[in-house]
C-alpha atoms as a PDB file:
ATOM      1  CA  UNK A   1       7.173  -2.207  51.394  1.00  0.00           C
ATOM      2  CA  UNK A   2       5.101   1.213  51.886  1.00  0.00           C
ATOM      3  CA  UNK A   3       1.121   1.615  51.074  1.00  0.00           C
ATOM      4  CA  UNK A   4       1.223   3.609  47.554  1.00  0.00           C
ATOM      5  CA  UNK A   5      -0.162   5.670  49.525  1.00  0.00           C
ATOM      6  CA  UNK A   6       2.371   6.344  52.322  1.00  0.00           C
ATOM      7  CA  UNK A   7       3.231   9.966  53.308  1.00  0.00           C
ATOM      8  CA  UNK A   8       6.133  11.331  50.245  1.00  0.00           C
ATOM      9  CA  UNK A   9       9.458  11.214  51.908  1.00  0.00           C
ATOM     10  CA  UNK A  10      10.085  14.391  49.982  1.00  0.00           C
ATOM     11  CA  UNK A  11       7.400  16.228  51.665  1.00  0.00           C
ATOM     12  CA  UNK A  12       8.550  15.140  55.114  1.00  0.00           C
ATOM     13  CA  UNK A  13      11.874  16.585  54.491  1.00  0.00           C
ATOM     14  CA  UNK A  14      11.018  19.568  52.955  1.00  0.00           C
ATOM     15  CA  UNK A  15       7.897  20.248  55.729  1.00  0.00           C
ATOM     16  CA  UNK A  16      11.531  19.904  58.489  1.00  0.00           C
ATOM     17  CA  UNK A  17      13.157  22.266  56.437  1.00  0.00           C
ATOM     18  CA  UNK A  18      11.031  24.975  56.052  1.00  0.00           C
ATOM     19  CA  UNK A  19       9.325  24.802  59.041  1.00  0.00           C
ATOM     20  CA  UNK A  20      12.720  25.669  60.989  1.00  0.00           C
ATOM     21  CA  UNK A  21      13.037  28.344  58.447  1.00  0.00           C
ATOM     22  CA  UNK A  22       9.990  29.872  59.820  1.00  0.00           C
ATOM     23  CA  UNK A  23      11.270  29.646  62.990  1.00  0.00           C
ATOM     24  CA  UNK A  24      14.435  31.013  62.750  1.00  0.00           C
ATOM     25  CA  UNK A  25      12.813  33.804  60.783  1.00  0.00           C
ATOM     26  CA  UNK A  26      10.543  34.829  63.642  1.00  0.00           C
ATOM     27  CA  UNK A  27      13.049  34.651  66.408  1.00  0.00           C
ATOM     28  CA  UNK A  28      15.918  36.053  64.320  1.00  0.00           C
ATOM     29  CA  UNK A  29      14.335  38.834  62.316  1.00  0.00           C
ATOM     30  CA  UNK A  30      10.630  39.717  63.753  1.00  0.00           C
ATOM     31  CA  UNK A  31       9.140  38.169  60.579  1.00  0.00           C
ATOM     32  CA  UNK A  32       5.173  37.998  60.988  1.00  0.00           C
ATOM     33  CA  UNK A  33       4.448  36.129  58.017  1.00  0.00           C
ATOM     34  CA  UNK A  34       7.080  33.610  59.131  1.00  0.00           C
ATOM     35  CA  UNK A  35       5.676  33.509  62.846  1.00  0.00           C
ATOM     36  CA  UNK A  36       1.917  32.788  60.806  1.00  0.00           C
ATOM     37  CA  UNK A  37       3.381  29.930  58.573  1.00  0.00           C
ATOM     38  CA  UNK A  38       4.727  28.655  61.667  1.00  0.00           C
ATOM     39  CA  UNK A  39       1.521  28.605  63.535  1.00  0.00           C
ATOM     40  CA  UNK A  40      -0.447  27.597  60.778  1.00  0.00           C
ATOM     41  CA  UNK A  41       1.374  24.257  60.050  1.00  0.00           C
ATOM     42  CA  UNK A  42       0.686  23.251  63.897  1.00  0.00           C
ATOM     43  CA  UNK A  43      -2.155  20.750  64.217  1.00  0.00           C
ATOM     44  CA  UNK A  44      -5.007  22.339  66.360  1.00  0.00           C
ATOM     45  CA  UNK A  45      -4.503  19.214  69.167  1.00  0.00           C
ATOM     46  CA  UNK A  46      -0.767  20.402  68.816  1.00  0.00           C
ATOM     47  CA  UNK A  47       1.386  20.038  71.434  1.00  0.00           C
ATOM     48  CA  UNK A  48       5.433  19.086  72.749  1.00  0.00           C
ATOM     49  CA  UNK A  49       7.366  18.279  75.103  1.00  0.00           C
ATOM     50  CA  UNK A  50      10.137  21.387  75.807  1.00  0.00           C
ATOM     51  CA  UNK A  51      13.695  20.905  76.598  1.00  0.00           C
ATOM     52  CA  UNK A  52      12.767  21.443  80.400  1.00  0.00           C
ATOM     53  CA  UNK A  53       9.847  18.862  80.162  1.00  0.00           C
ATOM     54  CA  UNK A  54       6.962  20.730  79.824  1.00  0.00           C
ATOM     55  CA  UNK A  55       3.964  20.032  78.185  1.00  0.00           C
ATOM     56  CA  UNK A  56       3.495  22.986  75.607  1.00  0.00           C
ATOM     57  CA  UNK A  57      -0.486  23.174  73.655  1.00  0.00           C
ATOM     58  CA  UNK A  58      -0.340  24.964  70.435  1.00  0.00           C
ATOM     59  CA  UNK A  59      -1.933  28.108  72.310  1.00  0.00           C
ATOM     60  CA  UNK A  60       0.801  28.218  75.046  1.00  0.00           C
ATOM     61  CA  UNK A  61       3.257  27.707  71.955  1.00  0.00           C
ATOM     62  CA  UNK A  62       1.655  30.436  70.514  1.00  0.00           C
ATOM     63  CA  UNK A  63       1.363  33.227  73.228  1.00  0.00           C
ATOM     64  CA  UNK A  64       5.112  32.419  74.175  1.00  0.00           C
ATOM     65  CA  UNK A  65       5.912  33.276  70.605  1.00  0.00           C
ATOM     66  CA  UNK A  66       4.302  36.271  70.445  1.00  0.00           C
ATOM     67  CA  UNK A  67       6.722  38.142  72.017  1.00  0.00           C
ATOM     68  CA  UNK A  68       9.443  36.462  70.769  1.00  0.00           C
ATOM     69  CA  UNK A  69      10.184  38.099  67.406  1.00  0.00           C
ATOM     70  CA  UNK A  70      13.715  39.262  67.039  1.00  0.00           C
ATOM     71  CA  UNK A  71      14.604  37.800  70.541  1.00  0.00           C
ATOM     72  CA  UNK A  72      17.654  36.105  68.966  1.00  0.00           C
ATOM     73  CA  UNK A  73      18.717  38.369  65.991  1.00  0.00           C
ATOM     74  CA  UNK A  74      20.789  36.317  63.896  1.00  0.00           C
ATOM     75  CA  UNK A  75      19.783  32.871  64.557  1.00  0.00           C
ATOM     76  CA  UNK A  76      19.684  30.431  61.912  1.00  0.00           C
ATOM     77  CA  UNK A  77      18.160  27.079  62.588  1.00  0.00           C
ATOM     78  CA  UNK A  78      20.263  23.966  60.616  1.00  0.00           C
ATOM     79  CA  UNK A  79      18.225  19.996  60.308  1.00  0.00           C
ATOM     80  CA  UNK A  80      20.320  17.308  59.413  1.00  0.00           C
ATOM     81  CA  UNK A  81      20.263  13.313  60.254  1.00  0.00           C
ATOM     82  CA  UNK A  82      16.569  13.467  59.407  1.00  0.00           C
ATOM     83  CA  UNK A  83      15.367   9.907  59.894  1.00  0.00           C
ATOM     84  CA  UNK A  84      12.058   8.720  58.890  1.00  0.00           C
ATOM     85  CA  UNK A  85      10.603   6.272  61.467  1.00  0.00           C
ATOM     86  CA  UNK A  86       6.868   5.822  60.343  1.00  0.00           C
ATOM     87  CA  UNK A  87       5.428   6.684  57.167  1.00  0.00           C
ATOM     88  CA  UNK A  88       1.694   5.661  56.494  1.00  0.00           C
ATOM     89  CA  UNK A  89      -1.179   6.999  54.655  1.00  0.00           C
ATOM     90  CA  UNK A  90      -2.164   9.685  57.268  1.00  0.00           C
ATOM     91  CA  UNK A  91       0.447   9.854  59.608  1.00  0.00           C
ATOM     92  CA  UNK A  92       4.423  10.300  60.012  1.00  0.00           C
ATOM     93  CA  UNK A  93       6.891  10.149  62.760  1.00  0.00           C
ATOM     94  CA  UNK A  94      10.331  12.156  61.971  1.00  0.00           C
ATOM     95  CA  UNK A  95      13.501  12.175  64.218  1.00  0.00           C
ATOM     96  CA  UNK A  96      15.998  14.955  63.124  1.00  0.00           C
ATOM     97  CA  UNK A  97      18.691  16.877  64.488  1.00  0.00           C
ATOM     98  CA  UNK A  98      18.577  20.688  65.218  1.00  0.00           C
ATOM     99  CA  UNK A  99      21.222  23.040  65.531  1.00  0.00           C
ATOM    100  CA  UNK A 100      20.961  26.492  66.669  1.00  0.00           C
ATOM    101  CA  UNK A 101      23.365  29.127  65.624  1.00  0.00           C
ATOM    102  CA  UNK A 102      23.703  32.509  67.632  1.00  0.00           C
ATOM    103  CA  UNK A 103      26.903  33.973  66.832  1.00  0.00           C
ATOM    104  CA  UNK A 104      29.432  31.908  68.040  1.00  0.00           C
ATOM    105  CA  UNK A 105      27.276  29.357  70.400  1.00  0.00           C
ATOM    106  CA  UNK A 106      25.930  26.443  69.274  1.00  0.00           C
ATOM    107  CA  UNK A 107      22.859  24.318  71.021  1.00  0.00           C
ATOM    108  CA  UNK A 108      21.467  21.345  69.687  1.00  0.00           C
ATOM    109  CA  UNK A 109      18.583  18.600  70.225  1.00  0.00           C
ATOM    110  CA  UNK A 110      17.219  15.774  68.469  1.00  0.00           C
ATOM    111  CA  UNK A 111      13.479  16.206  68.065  1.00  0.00           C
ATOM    112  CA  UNK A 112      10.957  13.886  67.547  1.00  0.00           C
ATOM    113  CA  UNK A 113       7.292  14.641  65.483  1.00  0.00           C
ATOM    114  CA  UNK A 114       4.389  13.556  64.443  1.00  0.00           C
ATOM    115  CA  UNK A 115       2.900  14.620  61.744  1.00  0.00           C
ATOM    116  CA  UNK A 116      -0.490  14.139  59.914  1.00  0.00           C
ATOM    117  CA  UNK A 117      -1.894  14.335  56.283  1.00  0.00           C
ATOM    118  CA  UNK A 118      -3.872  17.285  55.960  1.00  0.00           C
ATOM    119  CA  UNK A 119      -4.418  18.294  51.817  1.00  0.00           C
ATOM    120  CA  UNK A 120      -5.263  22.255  53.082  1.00  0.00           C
ATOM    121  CA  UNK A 121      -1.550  22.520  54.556  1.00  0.00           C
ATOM    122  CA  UNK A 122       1.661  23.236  53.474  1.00  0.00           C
ATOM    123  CA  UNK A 123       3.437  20.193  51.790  1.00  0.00           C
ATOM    124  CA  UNK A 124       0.498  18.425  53.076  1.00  0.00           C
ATOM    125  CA  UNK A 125       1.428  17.941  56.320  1.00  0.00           C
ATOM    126  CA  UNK A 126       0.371  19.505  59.714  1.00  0.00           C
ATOM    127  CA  UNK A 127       2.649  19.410  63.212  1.00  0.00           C
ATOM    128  CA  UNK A 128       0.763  16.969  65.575  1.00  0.00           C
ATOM    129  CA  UNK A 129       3.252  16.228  68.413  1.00  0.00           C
ATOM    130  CA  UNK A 130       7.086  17.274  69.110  1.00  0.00           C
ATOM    131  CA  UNK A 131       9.085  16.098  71.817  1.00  0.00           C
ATOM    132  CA  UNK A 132      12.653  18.058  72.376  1.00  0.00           C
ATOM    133  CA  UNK A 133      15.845  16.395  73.883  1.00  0.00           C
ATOM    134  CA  UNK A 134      18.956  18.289  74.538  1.00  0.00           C
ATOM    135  CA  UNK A 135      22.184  16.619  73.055  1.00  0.00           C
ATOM    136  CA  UNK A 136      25.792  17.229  72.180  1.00  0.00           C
ATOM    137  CA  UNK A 137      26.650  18.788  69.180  1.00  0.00           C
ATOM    138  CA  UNK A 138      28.713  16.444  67.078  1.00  0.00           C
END
């Protein structure tokens, strides 16, 4: 049985959802305020782990993004098979599945987060950790 005070499922989910939203919005369509939600739900000890295995901070996250507005006009970012693995009082581990849609190609990954209570961010959540694995699409 969860604390009372666990982390709401419902704001786990819906913190996935939109922050992919913001994402997609940036690199699809140039959209600043999207880029700045993005950034602003990331932790300031952010970091992840890229597709290639590196070791991204939330400033190297940030600079690379930067330039990245409209790099991938079109692309919408789908979550699905979001799992909840650990839900406490002040922290949360998510596993979820990403697609990304360009056109006609398809990549995905399964993603793994951590995310922490914070009462000053959206859903009240902020992006601690992310680690990236490439995987089939099914």
């Amino acid at each position: 049985m969860l604390p009372s005070d666990s982390v709401s499922a419902d704001a786990l989910v819906r913190e996935v959802r939109e922050l992919h939203d913001d994402l997609g919005g940036w690199l699809g369509t140039a959209d600043d305020a999207a880029r700045e939600r993005f950034l602003g739900q990331q932790h300031p000890d952010f970091s992840m782990v890229t597709l290639d295995g590196d070791i991204l901070t939330r400033a190297t996250l940030a600079d690379r993004l930067r330039g990245a507005g409209g790099a991938v006009p079109g692309l919408r970012i789908d979550i699905d098979d979001i799992e909840i693995l650990v839900r406490a009082a002040q922290t949360a581990v998510v596993r979820f599945r990403e697609r990304h849609r360009h056109g006609e190609t398809v990549t995905s990954r399964l993603t793994t987060a951590v995310l922490l209570t914070d009462p000053a961010a959206r859903n009240g959540l902020r992006w601690r950790s992310v680690h990236e694995t490439a995987c089939a699409d099914k």
